[in-house]
PDB file of N, CA and C in Angstrom:
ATOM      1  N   UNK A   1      -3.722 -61.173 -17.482  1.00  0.00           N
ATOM      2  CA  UNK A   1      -3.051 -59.893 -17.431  1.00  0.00           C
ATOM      3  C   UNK A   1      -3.934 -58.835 -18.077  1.00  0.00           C
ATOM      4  N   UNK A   2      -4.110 -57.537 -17.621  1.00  0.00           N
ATOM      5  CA  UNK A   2      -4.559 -56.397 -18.116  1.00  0.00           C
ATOM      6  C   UNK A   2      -4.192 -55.694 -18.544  1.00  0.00           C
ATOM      7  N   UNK A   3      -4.087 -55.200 -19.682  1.00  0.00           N
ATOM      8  CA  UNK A   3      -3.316 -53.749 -20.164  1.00  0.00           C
ATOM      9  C   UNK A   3      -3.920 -52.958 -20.170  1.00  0.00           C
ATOM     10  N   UNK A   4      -3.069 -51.387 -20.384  1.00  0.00           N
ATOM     11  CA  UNK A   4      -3.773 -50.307 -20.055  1.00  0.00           C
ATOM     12  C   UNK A   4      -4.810 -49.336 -20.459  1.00  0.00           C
ATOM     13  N   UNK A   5      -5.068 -50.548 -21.624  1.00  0.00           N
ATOM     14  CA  UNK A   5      -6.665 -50.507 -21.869  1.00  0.00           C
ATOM     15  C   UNK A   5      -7.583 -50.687 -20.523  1.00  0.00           C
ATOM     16  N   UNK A   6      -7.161 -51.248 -20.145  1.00  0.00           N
ATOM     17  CA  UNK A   6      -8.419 -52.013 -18.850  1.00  0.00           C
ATOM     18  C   UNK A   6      -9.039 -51.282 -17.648  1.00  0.00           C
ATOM     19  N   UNK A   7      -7.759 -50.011 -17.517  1.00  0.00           N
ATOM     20  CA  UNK A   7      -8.144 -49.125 -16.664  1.00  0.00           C
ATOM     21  C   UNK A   7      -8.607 -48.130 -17.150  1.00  0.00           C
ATOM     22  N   UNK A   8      -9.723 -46.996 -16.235  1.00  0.00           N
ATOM     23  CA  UNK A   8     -10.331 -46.153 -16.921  1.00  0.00           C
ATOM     24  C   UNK A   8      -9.642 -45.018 -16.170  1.00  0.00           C
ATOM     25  N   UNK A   9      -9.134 -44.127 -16.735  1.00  0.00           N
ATOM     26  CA  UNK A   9      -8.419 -42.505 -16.366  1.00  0.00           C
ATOM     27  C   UNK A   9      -9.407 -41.758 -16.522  1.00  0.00           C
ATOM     28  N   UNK A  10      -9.248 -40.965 -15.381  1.00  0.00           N
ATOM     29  CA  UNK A  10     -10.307 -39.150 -15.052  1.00  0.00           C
ATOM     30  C   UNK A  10      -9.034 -38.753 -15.066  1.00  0.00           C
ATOM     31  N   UNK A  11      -9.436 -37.018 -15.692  1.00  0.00           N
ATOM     32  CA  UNK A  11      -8.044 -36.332 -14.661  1.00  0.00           C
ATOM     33  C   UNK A  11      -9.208 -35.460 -14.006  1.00  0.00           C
ATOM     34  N   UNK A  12      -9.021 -35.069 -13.048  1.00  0.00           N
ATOM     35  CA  UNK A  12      -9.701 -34.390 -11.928  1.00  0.00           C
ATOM     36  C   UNK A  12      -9.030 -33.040 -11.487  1.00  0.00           C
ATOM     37  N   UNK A  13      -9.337 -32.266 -11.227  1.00  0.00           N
ATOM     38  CA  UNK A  13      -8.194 -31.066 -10.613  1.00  0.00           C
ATOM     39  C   UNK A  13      -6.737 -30.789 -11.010  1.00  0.00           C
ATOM     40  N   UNK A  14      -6.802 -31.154 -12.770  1.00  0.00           N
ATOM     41  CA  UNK A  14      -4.912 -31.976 -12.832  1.00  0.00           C
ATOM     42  C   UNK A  14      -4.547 -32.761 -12.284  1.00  0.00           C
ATOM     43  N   UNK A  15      -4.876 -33.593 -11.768  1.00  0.00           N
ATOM     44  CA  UNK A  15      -4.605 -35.250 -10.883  1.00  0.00           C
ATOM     45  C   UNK A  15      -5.061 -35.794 -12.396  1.00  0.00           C
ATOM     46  N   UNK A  16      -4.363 -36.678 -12.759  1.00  0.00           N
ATOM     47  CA  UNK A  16      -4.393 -38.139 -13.542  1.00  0.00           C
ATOM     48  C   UNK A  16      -4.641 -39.099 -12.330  1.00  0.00           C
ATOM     49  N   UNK A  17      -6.018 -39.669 -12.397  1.00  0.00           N
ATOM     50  CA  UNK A  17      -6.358 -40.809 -11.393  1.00  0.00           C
ATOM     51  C   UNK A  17      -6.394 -42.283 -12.642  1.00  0.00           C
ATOM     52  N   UNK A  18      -6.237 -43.125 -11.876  1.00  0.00           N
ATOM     53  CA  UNK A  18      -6.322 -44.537 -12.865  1.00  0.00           C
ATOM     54  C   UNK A  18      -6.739 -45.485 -11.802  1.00  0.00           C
ATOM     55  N   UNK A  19      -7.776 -45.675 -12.577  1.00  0.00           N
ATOM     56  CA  UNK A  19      -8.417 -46.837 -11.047  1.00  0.00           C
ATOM     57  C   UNK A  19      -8.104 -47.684 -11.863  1.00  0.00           C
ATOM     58  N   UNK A  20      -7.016 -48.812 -11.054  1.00  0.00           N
ATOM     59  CA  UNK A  20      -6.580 -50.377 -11.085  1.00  0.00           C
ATOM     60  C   UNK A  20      -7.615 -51.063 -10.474  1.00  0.00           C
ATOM     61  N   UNK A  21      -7.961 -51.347  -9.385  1.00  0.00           N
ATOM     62  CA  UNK A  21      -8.793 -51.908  -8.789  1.00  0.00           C
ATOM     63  C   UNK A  21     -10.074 -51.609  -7.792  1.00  0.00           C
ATOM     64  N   UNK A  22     -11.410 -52.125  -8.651  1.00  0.00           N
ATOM     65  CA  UNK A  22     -12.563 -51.802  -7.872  1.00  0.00           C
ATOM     66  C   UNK A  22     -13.688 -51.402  -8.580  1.00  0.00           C
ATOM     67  N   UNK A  23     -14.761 -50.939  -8.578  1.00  0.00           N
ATOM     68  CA  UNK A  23     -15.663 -50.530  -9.409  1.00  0.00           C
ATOM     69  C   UNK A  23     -15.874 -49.610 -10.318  1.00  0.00           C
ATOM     70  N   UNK A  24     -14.435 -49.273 -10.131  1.00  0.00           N
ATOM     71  CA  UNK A  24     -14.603 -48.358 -11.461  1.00  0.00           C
ATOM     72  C   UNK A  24     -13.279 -48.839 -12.715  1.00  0.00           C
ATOM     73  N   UNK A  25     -13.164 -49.984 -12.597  1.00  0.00           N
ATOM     74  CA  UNK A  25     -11.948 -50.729 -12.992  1.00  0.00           C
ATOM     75  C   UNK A  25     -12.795 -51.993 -13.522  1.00  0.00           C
ATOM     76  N   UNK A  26     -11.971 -52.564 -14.426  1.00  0.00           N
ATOM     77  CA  UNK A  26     -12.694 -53.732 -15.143  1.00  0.00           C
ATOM     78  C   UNK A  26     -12.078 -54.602 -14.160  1.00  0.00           C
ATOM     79  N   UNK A  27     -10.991 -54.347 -13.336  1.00  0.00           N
ATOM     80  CA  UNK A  27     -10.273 -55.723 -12.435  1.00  0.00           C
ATOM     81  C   UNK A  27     -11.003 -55.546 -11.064  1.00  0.00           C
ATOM     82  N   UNK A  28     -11.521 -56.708 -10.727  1.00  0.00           N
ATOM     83  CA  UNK A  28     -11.570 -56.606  -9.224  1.00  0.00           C
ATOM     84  C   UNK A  28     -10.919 -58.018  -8.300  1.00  0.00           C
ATOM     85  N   UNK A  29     -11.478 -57.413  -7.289  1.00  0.00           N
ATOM     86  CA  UNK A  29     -10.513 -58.638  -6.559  1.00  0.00           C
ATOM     87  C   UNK A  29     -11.700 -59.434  -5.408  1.00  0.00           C
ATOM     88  N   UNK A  30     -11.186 -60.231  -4.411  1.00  0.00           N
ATOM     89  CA  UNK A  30     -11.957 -61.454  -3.883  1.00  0.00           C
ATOM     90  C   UNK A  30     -12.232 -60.306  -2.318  1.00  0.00           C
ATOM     91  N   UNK A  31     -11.249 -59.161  -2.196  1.00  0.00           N
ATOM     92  CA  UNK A  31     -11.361 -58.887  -1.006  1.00  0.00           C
ATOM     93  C   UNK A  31     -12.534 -57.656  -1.353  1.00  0.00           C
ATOM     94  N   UNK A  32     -14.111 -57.635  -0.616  1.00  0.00           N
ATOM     95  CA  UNK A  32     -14.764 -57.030  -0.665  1.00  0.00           C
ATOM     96  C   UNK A  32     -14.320 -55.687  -0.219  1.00  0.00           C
ATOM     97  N   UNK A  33     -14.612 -54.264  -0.846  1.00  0.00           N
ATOM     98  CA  UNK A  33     -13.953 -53.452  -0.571  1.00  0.00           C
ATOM     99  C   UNK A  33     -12.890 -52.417  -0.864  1.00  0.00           C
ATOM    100  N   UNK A  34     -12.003 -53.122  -1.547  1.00  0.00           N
ATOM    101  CA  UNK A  34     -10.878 -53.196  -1.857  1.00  0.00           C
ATOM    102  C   UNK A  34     -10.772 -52.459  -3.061  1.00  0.00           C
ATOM    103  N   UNK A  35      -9.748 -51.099  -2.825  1.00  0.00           N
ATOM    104  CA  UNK A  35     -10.098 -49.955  -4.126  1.00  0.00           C
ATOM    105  C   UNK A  35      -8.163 -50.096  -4.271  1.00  0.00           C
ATOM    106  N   UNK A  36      -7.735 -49.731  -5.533  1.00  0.00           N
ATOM    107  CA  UNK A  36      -5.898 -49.358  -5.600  1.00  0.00           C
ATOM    108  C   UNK A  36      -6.263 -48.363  -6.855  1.00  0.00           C
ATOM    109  N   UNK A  37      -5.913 -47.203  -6.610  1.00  0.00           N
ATOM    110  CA  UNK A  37      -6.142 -45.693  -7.973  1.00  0.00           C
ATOM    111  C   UNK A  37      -4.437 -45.804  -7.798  1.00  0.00           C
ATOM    112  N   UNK A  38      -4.202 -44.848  -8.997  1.00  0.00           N
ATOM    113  CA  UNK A  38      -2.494 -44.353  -8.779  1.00  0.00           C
ATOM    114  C   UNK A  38      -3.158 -42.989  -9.494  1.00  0.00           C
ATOM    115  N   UNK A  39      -1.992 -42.393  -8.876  1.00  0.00           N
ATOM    116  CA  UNK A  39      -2.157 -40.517  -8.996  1.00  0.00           C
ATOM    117  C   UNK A  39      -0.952 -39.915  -9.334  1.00  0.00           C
ATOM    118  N   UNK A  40      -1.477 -39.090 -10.389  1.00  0.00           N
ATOM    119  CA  UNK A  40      -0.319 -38.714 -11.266  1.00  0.00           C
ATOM    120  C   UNK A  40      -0.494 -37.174 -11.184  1.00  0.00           C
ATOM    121  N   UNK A  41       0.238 -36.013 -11.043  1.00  0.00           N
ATOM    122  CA  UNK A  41       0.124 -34.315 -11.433  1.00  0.00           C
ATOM    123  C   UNK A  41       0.397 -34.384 -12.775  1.00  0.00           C
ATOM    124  N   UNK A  42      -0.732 -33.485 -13.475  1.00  0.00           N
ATOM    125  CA  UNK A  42      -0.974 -33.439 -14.656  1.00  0.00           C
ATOM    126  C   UNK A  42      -0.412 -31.632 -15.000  1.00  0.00           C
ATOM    127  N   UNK A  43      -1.417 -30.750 -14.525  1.00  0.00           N
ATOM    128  CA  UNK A  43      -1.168 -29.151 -14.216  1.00  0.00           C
ATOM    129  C   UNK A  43      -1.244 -28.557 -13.183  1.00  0.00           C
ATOM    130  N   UNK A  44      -1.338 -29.738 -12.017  1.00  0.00           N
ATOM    131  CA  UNK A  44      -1.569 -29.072 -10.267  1.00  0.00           C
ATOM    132  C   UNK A  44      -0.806 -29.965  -9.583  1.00  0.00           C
ATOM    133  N   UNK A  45      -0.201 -29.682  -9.047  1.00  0.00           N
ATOM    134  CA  UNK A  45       0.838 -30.639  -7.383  1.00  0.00           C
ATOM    135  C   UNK A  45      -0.129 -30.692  -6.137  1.00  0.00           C
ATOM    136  N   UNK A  46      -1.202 -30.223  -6.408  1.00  0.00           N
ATOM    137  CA  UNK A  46      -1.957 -30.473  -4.925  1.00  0.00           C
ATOM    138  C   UNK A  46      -3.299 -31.342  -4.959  1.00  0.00           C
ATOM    139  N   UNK A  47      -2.771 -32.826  -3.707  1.00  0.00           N
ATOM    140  CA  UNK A  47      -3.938 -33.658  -4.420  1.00  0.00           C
ATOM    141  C   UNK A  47      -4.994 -33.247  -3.464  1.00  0.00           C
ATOM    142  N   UNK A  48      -6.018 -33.421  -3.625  1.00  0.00           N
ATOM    143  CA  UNK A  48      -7.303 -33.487  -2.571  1.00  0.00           C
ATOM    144  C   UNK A  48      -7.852 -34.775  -2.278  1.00  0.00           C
ATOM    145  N   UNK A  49      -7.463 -35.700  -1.567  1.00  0.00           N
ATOM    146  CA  UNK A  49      -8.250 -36.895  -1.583  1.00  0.00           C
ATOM    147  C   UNK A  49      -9.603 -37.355  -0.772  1.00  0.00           C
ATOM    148  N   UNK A  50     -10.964 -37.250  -1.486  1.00  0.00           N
ATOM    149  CA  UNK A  50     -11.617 -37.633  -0.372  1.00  0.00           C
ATOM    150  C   UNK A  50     -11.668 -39.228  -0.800  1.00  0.00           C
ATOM    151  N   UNK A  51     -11.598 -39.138   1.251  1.00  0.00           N
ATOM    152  CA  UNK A  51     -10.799 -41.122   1.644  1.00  0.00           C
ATOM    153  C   UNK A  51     -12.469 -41.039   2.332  1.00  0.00           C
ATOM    154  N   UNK A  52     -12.818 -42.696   2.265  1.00  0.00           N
ATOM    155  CA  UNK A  52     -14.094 -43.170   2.900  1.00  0.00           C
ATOM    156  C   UNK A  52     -13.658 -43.073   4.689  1.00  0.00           C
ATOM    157  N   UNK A  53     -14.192 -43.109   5.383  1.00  0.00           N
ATOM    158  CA  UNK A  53     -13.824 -42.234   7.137  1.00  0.00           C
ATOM    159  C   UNK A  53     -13.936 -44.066   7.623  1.00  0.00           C
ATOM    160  N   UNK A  54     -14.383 -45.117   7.014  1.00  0.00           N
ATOM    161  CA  UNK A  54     -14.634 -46.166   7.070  1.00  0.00           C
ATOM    162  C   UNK A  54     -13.636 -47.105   6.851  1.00  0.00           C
ATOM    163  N   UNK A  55     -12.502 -46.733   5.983  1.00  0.00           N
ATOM    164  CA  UNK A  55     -11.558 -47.628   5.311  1.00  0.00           C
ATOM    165  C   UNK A  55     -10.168 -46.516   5.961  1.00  0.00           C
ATOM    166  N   UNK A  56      -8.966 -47.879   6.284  1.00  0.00           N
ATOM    167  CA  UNK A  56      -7.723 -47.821   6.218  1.00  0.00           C
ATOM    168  C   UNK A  56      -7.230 -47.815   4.770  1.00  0.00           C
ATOM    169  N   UNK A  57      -6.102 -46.379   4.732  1.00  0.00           N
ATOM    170  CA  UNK A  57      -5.719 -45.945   3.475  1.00  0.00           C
ATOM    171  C   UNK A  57      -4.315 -46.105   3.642  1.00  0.00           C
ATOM    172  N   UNK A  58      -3.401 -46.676   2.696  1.00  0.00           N
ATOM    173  CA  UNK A  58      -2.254 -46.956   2.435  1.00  0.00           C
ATOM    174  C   UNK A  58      -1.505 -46.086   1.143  1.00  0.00           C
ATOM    175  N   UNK A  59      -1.256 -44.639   1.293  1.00  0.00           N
ATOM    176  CA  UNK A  59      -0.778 -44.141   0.299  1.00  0.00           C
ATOM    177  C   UNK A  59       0.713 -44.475   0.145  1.00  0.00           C
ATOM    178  N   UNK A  60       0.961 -44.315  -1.148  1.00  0.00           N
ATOM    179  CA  UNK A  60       2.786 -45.400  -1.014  1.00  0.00           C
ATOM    180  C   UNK A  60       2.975 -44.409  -2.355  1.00  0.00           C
ATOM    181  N   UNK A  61       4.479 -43.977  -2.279  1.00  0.00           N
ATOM    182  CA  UNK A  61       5.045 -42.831  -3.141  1.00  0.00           C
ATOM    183  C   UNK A  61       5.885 -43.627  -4.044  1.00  0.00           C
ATOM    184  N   UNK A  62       5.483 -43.731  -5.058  1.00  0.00           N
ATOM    185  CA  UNK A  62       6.293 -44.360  -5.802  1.00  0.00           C
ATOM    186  C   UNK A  62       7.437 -43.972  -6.215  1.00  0.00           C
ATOM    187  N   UNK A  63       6.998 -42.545  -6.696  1.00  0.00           N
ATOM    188  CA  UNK A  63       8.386 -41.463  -7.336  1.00  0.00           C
ATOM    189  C   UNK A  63       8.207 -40.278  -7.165  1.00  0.00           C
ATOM    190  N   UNK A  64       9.085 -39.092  -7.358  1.00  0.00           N
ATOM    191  CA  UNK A  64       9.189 -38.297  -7.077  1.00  0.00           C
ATOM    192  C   UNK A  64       8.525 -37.737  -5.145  1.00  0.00           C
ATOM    193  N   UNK A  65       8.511 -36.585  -5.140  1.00  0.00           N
ATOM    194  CA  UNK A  65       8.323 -36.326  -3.926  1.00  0.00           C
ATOM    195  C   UNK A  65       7.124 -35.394  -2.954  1.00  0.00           C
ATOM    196  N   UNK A  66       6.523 -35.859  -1.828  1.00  0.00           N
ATOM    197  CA  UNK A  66       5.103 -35.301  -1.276  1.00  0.00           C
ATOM    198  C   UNK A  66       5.384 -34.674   0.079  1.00  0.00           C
ATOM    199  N   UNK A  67       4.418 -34.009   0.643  1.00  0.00           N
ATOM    200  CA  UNK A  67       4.764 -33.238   1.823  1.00  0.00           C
ATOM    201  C   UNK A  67       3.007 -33.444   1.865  1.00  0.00           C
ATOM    202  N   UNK A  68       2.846 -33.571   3.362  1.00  0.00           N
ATOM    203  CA  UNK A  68       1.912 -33.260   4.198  1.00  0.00           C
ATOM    204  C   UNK A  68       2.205 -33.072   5.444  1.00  0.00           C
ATOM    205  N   UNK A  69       1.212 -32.408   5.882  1.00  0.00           N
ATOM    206  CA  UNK A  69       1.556 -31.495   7.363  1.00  0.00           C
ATOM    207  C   UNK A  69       2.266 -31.502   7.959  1.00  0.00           C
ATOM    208  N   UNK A  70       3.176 -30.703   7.026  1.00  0.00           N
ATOM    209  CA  UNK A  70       5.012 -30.380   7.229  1.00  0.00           C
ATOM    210  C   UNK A  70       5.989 -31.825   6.913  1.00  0.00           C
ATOM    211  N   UNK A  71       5.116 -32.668   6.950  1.00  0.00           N
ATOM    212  CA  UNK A  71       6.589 -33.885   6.861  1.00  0.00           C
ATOM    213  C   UNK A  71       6.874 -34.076   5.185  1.00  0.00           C
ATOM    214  N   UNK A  72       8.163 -33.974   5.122  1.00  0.00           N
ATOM    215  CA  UNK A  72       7.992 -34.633   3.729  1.00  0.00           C
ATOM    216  C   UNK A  72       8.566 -36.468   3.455  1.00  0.00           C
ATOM    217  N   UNK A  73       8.313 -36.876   2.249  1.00  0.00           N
ATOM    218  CA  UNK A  73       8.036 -38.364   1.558  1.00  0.00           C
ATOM    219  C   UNK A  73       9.048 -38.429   0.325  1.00  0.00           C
ATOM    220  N   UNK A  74       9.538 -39.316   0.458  1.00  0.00           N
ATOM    221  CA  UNK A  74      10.669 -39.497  -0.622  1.00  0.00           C
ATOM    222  C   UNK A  74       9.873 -40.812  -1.080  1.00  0.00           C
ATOM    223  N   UNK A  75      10.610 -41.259  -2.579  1.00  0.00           N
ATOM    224  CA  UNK A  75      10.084 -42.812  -3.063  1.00  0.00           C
ATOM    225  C   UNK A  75      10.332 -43.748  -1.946  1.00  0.00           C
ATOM    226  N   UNK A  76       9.183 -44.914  -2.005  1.00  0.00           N
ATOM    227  CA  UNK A  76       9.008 -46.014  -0.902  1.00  0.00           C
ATOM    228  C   UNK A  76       8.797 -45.319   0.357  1.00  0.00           C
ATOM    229  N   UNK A  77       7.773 -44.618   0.727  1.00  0.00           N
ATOM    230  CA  UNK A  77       7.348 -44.244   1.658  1.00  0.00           C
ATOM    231  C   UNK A  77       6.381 -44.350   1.708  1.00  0.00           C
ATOM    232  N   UNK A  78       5.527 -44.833   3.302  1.00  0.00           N
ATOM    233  CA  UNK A  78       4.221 -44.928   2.839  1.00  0.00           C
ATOM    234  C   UNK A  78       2.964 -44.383   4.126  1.00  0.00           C
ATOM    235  N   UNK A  79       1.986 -43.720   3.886  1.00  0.00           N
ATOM    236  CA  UNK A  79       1.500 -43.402   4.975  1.00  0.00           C
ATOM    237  C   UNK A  79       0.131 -44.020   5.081  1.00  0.00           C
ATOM    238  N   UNK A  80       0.103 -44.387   6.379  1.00  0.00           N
ATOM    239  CA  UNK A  80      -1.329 -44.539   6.489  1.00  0.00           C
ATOM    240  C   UNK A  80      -2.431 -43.774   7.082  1.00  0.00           C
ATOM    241  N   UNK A  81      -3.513 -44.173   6.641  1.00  0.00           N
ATOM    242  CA  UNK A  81      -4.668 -42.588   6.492  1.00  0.00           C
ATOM    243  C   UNK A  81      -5.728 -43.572   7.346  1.00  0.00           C
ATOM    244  N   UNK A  82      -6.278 -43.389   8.803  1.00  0.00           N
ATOM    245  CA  UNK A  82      -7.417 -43.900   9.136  1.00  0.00           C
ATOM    246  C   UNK A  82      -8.571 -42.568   9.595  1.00  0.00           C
ATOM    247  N   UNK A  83      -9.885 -42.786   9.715  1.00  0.00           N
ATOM    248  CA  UNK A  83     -10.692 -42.018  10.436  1.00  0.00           C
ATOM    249  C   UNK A  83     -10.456 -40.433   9.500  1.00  0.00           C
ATOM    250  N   UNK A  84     -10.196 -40.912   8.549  1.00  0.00           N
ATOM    251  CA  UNK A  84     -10.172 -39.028   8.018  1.00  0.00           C
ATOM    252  C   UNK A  84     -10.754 -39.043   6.829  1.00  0.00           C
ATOM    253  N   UNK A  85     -12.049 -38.415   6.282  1.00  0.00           N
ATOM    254  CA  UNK A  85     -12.725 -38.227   5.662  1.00  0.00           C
ATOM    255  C   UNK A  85     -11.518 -37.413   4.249  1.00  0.00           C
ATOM    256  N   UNK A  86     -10.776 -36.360   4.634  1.00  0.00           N
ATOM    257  CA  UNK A  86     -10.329 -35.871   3.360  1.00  0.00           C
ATOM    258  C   UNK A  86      -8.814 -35.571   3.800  1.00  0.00           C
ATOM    259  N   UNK A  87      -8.074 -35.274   2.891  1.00  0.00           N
ATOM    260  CA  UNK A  87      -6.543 -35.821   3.074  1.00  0.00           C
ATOM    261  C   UNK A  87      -6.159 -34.688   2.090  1.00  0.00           C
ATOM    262  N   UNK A  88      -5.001 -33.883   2.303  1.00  0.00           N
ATOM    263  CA  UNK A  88      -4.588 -33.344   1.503  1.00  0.00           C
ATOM    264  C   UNK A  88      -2.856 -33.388   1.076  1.00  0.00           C
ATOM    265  N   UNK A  89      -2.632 -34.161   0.187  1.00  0.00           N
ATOM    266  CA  UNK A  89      -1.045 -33.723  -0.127  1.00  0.00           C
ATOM    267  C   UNK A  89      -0.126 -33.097  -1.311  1.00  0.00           C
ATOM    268  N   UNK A  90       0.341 -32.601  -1.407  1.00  0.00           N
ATOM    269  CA  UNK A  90       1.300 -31.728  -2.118  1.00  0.00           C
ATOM    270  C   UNK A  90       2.590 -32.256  -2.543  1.00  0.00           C
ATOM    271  N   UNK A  91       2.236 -32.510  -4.261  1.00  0.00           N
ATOM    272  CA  UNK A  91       3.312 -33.448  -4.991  1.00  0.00           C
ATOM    273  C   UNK A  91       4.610 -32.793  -5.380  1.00  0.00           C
ATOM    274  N   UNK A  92       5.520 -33.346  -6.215  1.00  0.00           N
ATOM    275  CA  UNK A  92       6.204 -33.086  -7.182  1.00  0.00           C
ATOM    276  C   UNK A  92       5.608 -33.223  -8.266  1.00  0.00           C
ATOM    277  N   UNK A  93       6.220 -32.414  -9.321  1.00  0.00           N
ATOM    278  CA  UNK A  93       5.658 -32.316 -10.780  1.00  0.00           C
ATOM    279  C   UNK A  93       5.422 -34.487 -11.493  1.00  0.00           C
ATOM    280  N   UNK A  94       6.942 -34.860 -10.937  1.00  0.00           N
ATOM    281  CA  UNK A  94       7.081 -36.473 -10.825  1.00  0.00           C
ATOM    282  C   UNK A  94       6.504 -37.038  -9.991  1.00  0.00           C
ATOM    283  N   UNK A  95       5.755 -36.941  -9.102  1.00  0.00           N
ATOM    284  CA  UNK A  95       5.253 -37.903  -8.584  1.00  0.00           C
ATOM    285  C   UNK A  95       4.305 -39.087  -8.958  1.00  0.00           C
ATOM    286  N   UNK A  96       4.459 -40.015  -8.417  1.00  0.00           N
ATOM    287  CA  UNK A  96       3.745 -41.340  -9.097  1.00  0.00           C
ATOM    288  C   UNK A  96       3.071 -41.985  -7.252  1.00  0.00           C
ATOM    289  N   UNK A  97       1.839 -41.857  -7.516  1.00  0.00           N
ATOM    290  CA  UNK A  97       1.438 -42.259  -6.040  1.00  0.00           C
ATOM    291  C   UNK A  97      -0.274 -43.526  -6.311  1.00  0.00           C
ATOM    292  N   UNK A  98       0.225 -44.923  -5.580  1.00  0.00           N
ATOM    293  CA  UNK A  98      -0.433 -45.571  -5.683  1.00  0.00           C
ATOM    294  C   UNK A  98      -1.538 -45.809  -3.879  1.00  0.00           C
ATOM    295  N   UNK A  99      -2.804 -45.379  -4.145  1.00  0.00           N
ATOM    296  CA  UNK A  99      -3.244 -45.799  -2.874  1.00  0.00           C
ATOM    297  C   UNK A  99      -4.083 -46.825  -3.232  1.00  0.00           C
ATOM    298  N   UNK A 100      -4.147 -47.418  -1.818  1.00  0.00           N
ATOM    299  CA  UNK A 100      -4.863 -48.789  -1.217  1.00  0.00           C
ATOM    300  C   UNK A 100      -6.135 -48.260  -0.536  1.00  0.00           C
ATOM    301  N   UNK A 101      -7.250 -48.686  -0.420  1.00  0.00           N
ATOM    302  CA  UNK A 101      -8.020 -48.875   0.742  1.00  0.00           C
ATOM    303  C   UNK A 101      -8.797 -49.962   0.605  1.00  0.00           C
ATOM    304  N   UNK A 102      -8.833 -50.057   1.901  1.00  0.00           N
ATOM    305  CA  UNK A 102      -9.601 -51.098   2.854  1.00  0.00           C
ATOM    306  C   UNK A 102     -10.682 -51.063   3.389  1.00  0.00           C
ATOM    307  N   UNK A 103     -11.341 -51.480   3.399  1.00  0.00           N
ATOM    308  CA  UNK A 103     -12.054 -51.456   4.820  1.00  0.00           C
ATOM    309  C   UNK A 103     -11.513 -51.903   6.349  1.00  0.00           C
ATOM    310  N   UNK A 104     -11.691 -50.997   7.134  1.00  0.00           N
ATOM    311  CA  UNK A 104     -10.913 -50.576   8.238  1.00  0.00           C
ATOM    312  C   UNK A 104     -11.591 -52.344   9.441  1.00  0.00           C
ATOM    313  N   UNK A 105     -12.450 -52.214   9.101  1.00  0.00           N
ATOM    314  CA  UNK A 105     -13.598 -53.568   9.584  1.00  0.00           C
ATOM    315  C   UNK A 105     -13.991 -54.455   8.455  1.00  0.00           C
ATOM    316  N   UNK A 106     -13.112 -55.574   8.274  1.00  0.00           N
ATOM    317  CA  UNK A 106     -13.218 -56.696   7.245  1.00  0.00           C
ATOM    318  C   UNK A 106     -14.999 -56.937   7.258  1.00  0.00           C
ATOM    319  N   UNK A 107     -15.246 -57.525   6.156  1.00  0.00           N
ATOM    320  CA  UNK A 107     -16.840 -58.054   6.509  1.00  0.00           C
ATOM    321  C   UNK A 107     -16.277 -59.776   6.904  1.00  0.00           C
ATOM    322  N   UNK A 108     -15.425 -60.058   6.734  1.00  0.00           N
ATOM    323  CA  UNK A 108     -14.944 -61.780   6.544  1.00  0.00           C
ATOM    324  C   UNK A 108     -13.726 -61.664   7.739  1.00  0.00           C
ATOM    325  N   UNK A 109     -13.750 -62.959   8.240  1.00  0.00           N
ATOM    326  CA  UNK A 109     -12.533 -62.947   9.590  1.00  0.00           C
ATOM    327  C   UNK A 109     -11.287 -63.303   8.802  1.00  0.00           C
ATOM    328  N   UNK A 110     -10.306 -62.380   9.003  1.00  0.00           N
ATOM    329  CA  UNK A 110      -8.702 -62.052   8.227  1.00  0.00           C
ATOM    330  C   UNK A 110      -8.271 -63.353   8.563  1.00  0.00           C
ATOM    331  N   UNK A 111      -7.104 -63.595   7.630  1.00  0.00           N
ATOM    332  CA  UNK A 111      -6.721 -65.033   7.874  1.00  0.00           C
ATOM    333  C   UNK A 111      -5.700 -65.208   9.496  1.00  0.00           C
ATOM    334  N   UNK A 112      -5.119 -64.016   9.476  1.00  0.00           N
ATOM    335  CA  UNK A 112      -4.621 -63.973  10.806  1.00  0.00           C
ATOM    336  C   UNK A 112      -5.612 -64.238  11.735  1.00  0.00           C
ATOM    337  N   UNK A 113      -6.489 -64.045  11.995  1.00  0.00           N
ATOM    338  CA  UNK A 113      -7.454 -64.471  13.168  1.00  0.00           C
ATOM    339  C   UNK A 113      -8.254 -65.643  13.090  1.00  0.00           C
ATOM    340  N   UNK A 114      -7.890 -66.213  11.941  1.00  0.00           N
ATOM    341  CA  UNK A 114      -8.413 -67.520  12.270  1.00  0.00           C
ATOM    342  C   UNK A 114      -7.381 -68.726  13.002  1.00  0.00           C
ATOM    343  N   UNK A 115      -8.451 -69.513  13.448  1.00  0.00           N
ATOM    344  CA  UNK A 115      -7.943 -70.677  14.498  1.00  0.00           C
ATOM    345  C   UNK A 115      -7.718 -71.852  13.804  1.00  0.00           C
TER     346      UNK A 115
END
């Protein structure tokens, strides 16, 4: 188990970022690739995310509430982000937002496709 010693916090633009998993995190994992930050509004509601144009992004709202291009996101909602270099969404003061990425093209064959 890790405590929250283990992760290292930037705040960036008023974004509180906390990388859980990946190279900028003492935790990593077996799946090459594989990044999880959570994003917090510190003194700004507007995140800027630049996403790799390479990796499938799984943003998931934990709490409070987000809007992008016009739709809005209540808790347990989750969007996915492919082919887009930069992403922009617009929090609540509460919001708690954990993203995923992937690589969009495994380097290893997924267990679903194996025979």
């Amino acid at each position: 188990d890790h405590g929250a010693e283990s992760f290292t916090k930037e705040i960036i633009d008023g974004i509180e970022t906390t990388y859980l998993v990946g190279s900028k995190s003492l935790v990593t994992a077996r799946t090459p690739g594989l990044l999880v930050s959570r994003y917090r509004p510190i003194s700004n509601n507007l995140l800027n995310l630049r996403l790799d144009i390479n990796a499938k992004n799984f943003i998931y709202l934990i709490n409070g509430s987000a809007n992008a291009d016009g739709k809005n996101f209540l808790p347990n909602d989750l969007l996915i982000i492919e082919n887009e270099s930069n992403f922009q969404l617009e929090v609540s003061p509460t919001a708690d937002i954990f993203i995923i990425s992937l690589p969009a093209k495994p380097s290893y064959q997924p267990v679903q496709q194996r025979k």
